[in-house]
Protein backbone atom coordinates (compact mmCIF):
# COMPACT_ATOMS: atom_id res chain seq x y z
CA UNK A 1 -8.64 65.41 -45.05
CA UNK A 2 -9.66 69.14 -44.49
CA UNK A 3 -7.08 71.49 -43.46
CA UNK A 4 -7.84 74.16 -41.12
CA UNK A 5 -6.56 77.31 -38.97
CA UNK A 6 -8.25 79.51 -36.19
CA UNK A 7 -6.97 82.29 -34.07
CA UNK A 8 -7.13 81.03 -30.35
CA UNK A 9 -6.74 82.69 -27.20
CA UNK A 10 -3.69 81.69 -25.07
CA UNK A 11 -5.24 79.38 -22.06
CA UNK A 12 -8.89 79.91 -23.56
CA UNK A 13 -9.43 75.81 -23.58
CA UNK A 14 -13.02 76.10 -23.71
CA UNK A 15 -13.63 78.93 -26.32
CA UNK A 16 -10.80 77.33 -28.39
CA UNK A 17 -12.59 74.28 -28.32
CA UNK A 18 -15.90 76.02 -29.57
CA UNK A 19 -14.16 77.39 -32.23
CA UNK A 20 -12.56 73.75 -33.40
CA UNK A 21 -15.96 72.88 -32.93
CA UNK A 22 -17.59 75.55 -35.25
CA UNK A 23 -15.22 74.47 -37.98
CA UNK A 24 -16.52 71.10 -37.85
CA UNK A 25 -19.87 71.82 -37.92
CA UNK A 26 -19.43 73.74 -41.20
CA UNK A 27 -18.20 70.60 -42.86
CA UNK A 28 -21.02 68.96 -44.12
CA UNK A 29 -19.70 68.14 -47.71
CA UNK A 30 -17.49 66.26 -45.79
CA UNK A 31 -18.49 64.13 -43.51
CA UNK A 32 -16.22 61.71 -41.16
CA UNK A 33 -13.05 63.74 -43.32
CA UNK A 34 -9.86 63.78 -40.67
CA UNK A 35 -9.75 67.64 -39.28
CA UNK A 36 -6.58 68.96 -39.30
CA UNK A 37 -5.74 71.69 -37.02
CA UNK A 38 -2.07 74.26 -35.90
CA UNK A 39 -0.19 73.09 -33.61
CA UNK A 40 -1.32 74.77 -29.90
CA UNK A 41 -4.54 75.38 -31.70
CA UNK A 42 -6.69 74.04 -28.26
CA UNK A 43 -4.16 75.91 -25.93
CA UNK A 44 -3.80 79.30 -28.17
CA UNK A 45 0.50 80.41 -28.47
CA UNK A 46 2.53 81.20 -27.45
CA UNK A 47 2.14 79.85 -23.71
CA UNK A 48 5.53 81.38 -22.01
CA UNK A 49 5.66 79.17 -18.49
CA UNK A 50 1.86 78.33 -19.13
CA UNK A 51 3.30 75.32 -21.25
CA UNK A 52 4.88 73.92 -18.01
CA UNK A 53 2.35 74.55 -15.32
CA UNK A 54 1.64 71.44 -14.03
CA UNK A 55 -2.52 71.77 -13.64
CA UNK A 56 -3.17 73.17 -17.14
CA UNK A 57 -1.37 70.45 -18.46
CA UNK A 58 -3.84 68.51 -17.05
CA UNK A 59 -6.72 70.46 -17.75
CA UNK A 60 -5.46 70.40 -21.64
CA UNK A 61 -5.19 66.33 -21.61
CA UNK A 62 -8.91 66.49 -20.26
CA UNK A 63 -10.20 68.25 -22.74
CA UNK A 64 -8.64 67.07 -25.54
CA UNK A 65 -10.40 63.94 -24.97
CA UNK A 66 -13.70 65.95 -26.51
CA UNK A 67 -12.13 66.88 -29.44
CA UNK A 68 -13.89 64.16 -31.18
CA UNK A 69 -16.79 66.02 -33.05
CA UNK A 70 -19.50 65.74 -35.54
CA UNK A 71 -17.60 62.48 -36.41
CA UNK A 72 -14.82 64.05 -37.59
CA UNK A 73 -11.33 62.93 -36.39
CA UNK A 74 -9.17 65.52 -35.14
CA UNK A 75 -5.51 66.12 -35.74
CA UNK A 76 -3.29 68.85 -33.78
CA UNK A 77 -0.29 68.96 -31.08
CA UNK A 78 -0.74 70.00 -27.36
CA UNK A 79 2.01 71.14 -25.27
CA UNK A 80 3.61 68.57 -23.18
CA UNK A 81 4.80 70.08 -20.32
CA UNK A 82 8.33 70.39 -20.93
CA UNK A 83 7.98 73.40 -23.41
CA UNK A 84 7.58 71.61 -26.76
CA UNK A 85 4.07 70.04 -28.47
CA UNK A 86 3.47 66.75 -29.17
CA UNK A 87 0.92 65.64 -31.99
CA UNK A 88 -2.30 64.08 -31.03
CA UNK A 89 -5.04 62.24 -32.92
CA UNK A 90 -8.45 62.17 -31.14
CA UNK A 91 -11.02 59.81 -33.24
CA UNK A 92 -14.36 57.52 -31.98
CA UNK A 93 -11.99 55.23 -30.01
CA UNK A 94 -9.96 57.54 -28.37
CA UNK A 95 -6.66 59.79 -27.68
CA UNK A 96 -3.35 58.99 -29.60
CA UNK A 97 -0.15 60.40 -29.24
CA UNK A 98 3.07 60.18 -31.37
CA UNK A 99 4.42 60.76 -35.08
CA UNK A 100 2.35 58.63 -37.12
CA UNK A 101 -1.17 57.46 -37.33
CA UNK A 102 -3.68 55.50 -38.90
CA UNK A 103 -6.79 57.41 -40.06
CA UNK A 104 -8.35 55.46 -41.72
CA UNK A 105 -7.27 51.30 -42.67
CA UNK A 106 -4.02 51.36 -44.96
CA UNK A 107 -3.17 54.89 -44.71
CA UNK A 108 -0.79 56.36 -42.63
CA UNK A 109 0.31 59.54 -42.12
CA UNK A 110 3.45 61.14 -40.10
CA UNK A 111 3.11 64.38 -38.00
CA UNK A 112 5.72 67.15 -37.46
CA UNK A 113 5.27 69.90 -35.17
CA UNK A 114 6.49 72.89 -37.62
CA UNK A 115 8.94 71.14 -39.51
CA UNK A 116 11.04 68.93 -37.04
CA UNK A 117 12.19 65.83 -38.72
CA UNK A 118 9.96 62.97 -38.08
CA UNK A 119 10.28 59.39 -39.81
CA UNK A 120 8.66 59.24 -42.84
CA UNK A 121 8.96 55.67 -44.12
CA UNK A 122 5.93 53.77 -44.43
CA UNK A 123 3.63 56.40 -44.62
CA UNK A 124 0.96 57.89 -47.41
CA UNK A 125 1.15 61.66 -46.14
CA UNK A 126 2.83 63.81 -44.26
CA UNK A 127 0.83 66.86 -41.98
CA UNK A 128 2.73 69.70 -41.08
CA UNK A 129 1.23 71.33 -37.69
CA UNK A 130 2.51 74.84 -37.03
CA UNK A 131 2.22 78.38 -35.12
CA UNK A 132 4.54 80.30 -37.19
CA UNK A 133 4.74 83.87 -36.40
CA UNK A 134 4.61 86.26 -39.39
CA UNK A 135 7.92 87.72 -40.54
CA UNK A 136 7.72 89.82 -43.86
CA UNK A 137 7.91 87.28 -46.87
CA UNK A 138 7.68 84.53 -44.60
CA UNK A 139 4.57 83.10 -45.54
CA UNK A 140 5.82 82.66 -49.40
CA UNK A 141 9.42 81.29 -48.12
CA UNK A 142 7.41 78.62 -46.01
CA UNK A 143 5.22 77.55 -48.59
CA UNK A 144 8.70 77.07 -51.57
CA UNK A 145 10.24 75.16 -48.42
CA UNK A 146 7.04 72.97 -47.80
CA UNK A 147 7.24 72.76 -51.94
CA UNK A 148 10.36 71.50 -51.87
CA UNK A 149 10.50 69.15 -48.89
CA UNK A 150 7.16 67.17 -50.50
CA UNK A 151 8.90 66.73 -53.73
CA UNK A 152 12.17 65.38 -51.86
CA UNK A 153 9.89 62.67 -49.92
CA UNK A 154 7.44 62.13 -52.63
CA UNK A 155 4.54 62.39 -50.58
CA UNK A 156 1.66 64.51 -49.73
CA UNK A 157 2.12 67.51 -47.52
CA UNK A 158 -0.40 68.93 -45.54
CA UNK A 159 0.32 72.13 -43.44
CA UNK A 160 -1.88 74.37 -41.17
CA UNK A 161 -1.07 77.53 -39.28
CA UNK A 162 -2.36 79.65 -36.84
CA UNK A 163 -3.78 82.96 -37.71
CA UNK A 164 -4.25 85.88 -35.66
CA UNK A 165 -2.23 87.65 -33.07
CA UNK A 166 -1.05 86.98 -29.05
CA UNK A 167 0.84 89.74 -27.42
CA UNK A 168 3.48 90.77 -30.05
CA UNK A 169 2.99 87.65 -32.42
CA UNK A 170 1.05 87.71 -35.28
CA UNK A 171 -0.08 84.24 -36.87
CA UNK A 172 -0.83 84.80 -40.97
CA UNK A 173 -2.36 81.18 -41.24
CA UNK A 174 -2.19 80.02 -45.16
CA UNK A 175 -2.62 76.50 -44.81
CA UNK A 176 -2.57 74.35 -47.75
CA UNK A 177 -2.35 70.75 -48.92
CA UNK A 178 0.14 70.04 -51.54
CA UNK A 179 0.56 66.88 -54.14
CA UNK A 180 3.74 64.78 -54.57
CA UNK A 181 5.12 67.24 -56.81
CA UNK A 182 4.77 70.41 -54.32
CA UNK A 183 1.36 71.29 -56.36
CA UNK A 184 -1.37 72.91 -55.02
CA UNK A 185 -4.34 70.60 -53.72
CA UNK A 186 -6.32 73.34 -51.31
CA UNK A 187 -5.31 76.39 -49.78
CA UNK A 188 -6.55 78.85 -47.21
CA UNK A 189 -6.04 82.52 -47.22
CA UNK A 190 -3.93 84.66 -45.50
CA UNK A 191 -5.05 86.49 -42.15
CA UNK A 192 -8.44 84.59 -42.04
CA UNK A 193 -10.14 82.08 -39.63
CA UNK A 194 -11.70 78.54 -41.93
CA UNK A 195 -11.13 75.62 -43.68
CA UNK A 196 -10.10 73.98 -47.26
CA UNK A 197 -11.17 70.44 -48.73
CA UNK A 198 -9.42 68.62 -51.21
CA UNK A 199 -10.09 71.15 -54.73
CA UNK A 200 -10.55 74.23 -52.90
CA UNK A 201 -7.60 76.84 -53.79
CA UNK A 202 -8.10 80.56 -51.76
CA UNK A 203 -5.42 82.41 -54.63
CA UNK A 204 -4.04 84.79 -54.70
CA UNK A 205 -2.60 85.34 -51.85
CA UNK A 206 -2.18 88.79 -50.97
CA UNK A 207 1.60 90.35 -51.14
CA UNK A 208 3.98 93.08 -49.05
CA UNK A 209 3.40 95.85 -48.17
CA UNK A 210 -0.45 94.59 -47.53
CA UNK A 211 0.97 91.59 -45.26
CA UNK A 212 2.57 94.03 -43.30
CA UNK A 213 -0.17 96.15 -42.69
CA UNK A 214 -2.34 93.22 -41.98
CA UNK A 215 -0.43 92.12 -39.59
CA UNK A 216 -0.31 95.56 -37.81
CA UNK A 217 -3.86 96.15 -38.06
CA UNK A 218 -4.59 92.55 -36.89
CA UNK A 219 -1.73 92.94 -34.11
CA UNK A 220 -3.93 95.88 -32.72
CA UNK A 221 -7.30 94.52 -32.94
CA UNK A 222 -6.47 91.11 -31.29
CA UNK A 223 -4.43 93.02 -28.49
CA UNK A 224 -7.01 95.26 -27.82
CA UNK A 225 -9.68 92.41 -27.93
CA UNK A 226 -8.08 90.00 -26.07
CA UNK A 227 -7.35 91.98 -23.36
CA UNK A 228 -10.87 93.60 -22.78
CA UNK A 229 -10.02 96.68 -23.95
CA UNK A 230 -12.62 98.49 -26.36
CA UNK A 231 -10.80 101.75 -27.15
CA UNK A 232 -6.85 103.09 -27.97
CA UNK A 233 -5.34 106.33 -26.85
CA UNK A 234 -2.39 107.96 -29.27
CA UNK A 235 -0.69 111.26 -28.52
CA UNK A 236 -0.28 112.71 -31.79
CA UNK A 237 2.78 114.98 -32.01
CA UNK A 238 2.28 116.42 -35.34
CA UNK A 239 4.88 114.18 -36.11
CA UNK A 240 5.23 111.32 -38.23
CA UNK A 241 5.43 108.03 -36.35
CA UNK A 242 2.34 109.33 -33.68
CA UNK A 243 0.40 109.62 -36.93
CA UNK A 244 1.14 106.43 -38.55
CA UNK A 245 0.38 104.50 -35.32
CA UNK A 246 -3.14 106.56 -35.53
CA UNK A 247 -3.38 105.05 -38.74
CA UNK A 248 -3.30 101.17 -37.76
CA UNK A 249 -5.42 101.87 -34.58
CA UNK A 250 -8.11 103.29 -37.08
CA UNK A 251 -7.74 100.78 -39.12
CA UNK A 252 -7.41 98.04 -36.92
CA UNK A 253 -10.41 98.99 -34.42
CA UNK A 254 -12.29 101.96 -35.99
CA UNK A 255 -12.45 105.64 -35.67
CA UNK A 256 -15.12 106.11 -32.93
CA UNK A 257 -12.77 103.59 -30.80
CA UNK A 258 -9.35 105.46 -31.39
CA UNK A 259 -9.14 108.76 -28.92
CA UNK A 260 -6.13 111.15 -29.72
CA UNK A 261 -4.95 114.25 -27.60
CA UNK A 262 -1.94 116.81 -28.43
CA UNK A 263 0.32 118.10 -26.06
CA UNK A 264 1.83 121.51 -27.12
CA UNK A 265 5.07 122.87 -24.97
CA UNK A 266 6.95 126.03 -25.53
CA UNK A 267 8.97 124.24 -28.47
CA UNK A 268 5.93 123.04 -30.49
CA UNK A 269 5.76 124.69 -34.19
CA UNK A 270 2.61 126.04 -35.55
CA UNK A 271 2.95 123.28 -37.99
CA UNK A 272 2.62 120.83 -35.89
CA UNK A 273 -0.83 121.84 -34.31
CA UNK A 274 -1.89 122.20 -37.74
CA UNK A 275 -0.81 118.61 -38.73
CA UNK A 276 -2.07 116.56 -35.98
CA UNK A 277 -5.62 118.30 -35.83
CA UNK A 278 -5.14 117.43 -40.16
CA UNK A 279 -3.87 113.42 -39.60
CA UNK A 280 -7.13 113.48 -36.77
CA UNK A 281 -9.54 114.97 -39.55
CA UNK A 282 -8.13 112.95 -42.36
CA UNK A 283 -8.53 109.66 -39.83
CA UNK A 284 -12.25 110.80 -38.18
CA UNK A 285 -10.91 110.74 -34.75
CA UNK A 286 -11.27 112.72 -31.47
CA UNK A 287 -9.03 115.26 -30.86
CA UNK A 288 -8.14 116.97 -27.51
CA UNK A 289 -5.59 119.63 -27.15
CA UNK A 290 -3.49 120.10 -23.67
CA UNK A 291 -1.02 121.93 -23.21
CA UNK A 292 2.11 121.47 -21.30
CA UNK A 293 3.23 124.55 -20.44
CA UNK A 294 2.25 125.36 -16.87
CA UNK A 295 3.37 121.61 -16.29
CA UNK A 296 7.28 122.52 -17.11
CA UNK A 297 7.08 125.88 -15.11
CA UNK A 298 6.25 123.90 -11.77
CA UNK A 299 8.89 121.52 -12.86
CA UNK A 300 11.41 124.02 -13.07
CA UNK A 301 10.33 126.39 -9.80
CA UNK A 302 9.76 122.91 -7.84
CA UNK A 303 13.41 121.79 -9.05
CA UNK A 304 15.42 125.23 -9.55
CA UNK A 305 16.50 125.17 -5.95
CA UNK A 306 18.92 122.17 -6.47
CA UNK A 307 19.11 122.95 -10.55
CA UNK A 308 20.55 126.72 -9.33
CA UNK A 309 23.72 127.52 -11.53
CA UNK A 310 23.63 124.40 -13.93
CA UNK A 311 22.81 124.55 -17.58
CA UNK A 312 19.75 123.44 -19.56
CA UNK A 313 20.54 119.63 -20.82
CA UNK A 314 18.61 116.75 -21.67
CA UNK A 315 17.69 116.74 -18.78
CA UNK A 316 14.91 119.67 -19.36
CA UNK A 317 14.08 117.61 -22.53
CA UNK A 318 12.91 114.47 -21.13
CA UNK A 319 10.87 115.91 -18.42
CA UNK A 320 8.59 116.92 -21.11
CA UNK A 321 8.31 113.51 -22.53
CA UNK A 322 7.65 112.89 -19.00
CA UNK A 323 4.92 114.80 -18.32
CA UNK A 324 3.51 113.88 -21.48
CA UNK A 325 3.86 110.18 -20.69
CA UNK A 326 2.20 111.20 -17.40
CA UNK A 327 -0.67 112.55 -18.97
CA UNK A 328 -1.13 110.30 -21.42
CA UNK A 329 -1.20 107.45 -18.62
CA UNK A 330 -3.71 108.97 -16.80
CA UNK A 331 -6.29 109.58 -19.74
CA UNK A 332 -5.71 106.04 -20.31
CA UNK A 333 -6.30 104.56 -17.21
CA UNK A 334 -9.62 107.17 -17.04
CA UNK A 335 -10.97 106.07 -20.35
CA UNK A 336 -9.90 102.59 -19.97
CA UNK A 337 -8.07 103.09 -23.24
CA UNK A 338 -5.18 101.00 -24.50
CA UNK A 339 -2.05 103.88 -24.85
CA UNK A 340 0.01 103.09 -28.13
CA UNK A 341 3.46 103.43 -28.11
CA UNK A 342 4.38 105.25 -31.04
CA UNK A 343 8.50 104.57 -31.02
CA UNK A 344 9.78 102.73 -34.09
CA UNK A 345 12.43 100.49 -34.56
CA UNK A 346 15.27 103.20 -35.46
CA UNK A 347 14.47 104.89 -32.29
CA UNK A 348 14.19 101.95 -29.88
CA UNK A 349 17.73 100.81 -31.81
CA UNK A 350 19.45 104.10 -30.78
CA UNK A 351 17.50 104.85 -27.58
CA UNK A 352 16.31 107.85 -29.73
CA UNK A 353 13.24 107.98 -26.84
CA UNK A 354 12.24 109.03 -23.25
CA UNK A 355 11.72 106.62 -20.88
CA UNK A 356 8.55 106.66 -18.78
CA UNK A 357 7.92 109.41 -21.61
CA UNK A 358 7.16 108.25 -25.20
CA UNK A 359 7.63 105.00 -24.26
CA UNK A 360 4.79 104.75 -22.25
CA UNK A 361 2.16 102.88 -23.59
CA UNK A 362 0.99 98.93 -23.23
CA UNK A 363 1.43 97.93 -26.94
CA UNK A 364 3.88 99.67 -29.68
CA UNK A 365 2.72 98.76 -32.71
CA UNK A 366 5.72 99.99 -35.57
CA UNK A 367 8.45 99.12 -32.98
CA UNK A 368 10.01 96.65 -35.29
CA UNK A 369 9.36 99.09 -38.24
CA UNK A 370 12.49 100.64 -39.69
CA UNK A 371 11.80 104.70 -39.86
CA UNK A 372 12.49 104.26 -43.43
CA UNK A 373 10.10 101.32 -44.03
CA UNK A 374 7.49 103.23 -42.09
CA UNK A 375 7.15 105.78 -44.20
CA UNK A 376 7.24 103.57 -47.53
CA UNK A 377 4.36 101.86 -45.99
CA UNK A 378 2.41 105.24 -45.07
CA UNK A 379 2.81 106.41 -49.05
CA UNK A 380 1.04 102.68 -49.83
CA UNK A 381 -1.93 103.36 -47.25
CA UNK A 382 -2.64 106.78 -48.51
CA UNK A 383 -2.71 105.62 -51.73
CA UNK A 384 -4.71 102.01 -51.66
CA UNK A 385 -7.41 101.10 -49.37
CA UNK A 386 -7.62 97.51 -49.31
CA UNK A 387 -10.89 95.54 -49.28
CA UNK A 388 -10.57 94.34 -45.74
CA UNK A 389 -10.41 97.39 -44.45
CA UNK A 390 -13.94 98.39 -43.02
CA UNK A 391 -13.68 102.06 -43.63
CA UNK A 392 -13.50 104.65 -46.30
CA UNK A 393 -10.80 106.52 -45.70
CA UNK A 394 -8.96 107.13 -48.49
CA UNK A 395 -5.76 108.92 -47.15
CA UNK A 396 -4.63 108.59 -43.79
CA UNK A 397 -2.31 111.63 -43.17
CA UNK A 398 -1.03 114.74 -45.29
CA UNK A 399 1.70 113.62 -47.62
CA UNK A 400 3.70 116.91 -45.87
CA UNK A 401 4.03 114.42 -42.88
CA UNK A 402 6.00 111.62 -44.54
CA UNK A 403 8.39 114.61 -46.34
CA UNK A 404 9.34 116.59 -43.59
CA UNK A 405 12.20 116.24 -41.16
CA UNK A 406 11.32 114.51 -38.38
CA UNK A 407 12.27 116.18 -34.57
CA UNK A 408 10.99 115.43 -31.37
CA UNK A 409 10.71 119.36 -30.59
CA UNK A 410 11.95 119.24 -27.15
CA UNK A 411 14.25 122.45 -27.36
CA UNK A 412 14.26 124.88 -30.27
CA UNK A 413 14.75 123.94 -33.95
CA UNK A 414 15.28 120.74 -33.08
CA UNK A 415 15.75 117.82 -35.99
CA UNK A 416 16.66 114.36 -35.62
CA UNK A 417 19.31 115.07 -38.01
CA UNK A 418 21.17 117.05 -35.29
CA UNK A 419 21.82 113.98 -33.25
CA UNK A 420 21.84 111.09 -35.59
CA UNK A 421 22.51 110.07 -39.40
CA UNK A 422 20.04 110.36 -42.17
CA UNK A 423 17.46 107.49 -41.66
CA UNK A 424 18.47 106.04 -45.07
CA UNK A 425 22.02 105.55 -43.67
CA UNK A 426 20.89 104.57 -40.27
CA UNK A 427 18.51 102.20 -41.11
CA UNK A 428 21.15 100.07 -42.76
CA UNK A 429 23.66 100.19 -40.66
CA UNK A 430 21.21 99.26 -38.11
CA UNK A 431 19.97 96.49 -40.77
CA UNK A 432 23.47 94.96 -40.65
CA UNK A 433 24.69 95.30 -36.73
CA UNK A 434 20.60 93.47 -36.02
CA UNK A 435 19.16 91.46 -38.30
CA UNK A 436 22.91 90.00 -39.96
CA UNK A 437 25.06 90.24 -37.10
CA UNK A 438 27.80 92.41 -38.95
CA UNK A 439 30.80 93.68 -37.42
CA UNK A 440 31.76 97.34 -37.71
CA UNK A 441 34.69 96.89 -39.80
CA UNK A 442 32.21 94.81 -41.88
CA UNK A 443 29.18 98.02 -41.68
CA UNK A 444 32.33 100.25 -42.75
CA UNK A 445 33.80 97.93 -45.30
CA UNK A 446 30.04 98.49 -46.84
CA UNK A 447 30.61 102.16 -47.22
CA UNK A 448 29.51 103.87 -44.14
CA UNK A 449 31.71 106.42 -42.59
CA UNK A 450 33.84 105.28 -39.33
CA UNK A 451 32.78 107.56 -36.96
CA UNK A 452 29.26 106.80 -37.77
CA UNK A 453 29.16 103.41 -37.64
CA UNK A 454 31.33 103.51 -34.18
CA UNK A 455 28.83 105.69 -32.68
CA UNK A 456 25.80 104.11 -34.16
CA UNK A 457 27.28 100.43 -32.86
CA UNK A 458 27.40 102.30 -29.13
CA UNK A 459 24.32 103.58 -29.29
CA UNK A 460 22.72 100.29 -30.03
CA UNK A 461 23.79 98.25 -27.63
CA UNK A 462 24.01 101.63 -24.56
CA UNK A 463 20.43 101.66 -25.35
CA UNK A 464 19.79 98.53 -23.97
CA UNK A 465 18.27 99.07 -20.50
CA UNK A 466 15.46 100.82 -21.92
CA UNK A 467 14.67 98.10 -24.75
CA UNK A 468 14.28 96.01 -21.97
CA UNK A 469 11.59 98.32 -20.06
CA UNK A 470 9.61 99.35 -23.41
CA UNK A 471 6.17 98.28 -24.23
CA UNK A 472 5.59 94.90 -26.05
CA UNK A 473 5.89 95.22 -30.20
CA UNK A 474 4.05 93.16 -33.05
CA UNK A 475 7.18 91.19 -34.31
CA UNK A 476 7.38 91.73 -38.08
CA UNK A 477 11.43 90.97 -38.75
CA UNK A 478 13.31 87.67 -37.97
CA UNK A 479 14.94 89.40 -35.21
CA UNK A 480 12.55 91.98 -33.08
CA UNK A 481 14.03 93.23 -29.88
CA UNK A 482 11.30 91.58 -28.05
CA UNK A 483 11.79 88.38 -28.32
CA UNK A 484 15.57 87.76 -30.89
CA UNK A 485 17.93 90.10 -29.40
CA UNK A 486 19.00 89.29 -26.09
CA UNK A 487 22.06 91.35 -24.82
CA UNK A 488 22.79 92.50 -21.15
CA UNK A 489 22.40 95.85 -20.29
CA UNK A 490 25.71 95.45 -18.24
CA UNK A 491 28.40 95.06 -20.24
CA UNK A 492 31.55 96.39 -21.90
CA UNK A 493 31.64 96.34 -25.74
């Protein structure tokens, strides 16, 4: 058996197939060996409503009759119409479906699709199909549990993933084959496209914070690929988060394919303009300055008639963001340039952004990224530059950027401080009320103050409506707003 993992495109049947196909053609120390292959694998994942249409069901079924190559058996699981997969075996004599099959006479092996129980008895191996997105540590966590489970059943695991990323999911891949005892017997790397025979052991594999940034990188490059995009468009700030999303793009798709522009108003500090024009030197980007200004003033004259006697609010505020957002929009439908996001996950908690402003954008790539685990994984960027990376750059944005405090500069002397807690404390209050489902006497019980963690709570869930209008985000927790936390925005809490 030879254990396998490519990154498919969702719907893509016929370039999936050609890359199942280009994986068995590179197996010619082993010829005849059983392929197997992630669940969804020929259909790319996730499928949304593209799992139930009727005439791609069909279409799937027709061509997983080829999968049959270079005489090499094929094992993976399809959707089946009704939102689930079902496992398939396609050898010389045909198309098999169900839980257990005979590769070759007297052994028999039983399929699960990602770890649902499935009748082992009888059987000489056990194959694991899966298209686990990556959550931080997750890879590790799946590989002790598929440990575990083969010593439990005594029998052979074998387990294959999906690597690379669809929409907001990211796929790590790391399939492996395991002996009796949970031992290794071949394993595949981490974020990359091939396959392992029996002996053949891809180790280390690499650890947080790299995974992270993989992901992020690879969340980038596949959205921008897959959706025929060639270049990315970030509005750098000067501020933290604008330059850290810089970062990835560079990273992910290279310098001469990441455009960045700054957008000066009235409130913007000289330091500022002299740290974006720094993070776009330090990343090798191009840099366009436009200013606001003359926007605002034909805001205000064109809206002082029905603004006449009120005070300067908010509202003044996010008609900046606005016009920024507008601008930024525009370039990017010009320069048919993909427009990050740059909002993180503190933010988008506490609705600590503008929408149609800085929300704009069709991907956000740190939007399930604490603030605080942002900037951890900024100080491990500028100071390693792993191998993958196809650049040189050695520091991706003045250290003075991850120290200072953070403000959206929208009126004067603005800090983020003035409107919310210190990151450290918000970050785990929002830690608790998300991802562990505390209560607030439970987030105060921890040590927080009262009125903090009341306020914090309403700001969560009043933020709501614009969660639910923000850009897609790579998923890197076990519960992202995109796709684990489900609220309506009408309610009473």
């Amino acid at each position: 058996m030879i254990v396998a993992q490519i990154n498919p495109i969702a719907g893509d049947l016929e370039g999936n197939l050609a890359k199942m196909f280009h994986i068995a053609d590179q197996c010619t120390t082993a010829p005849g060996e059983t392929l197997i292959f992630p669940a969804y694998a020929l259909t790319g994942y996730p499928l949304g409503d593209l799992a139930c249409e009727k005439d791609f069901i069909v279409r799937v079924h027709q061509m997983v009759e080829k999968l049959f190559h270079n005489e090499h058996p094929v094992i993976t699981a399809i959707p089946d119409g009704s939102g689930k997969a079902t496992p398939v075996m396609v050898t010389a004599k045909g198309v098999q479906f169900g839980t257990k099959f005979t590769i070759i006479p007297g052994l028999t092996v039983a399929v699960s699709v990602g770890f649902e129980p499935v009748d082992c008895d009888g059987t000489d191996k056990l194959i694991i199909l899966d298209a686990q997105p990556y959550r931080v540590s997750g890879a590790l966590e799946t590989l002790e549990y598929a440990r575990m489970f083969a010593s439990r059943i005594r029998l052979p695991l074998a387990y294959s993933n999906l690597v690379g990323a669809s929409d907001g999911n990211v796929f790590a891949g790391g399939s492996f084959m395991l002996d009796c005892d949970g031992g290794f017997v071949s394993c595949l790397p981490l974020w990359q496209e091939g396959f392992a025979d029996i002996g053949e052991i891809h180790w280390p594999w690499t650890e947080e914070p790299e995974n992270t940034w993989h992901a992020l990188t690879m969340g980038v490059k596949d959205f921008v690929a897959k959706n025929g995009f060639k270049d990315v468009l970030v509005g750098l700030s000067g501020g933290f988060d604008s330059a850290l999303c810089a970062a990835i793009a560079v990273d992910a798709v290279g310098a001469s394919h990441v455009k960045t522009v700054m957008m000066p108003s009235p409130y913007t500090s000289e330091d500022s303009l002299k740290d974006a024009k720094a993070v776009a030197d330090c990343l090798g980007v191009s840099y366009d300055v436009l200013p606001i200004n003359d926007l605002m003033n034909c805001f205000d004259k064109t809206l002082s008639p029905m603004f006449k006697g009120m005070e300067k609010d908010t509202t003044e505020e996010n008609i900046q963001a606005r016009i920024r957002g507008t601008m930024l929009m525009a370039l990017s439908n010009k320069f048919k340039a993909l427009l990050l996001s740059t909002s993180n996950k503190s933010e988008a908690a506490v609705g600590y952004s503008t929408l149609y402003g800085d929300m704009c954008g069709g991907l956000a790539p740190i939007k399930d990224l604490y603030k605080t685990r942002a900037y951890d994984l900024a100080i491990w960027r500028n100071n390693n530059h792993p191998r993958w990376i196809d650049n040189d750059i050695k520091k991706v944005m003045p250290y003075e950027l991850i120290t200072k405090a953070p403000s959206a500069e929208l009126r004067p002397d603005q800090k983020d401080s003035d409107s919310l807690p210190s990151y450290d404390k918000l970050d785990k209050m929002l830690e608790m009320f998300i991802e562990q489902d505390s209560s607030i006497e439970e987030v105060i019980a921890a040590g927080y103050d009262e009125k903090d963690v009341k306020r914090v709570f309403n700001l969560l869930h009043k933020a709501e409506f614009k969660r639910q209008q923000s850009a897609v985000g790579i998923k890197m927790s076990k519960r992202s707003f995109d796709a684990d936390w489900i609220y309506p925005i009408t309610k009473k809490v």
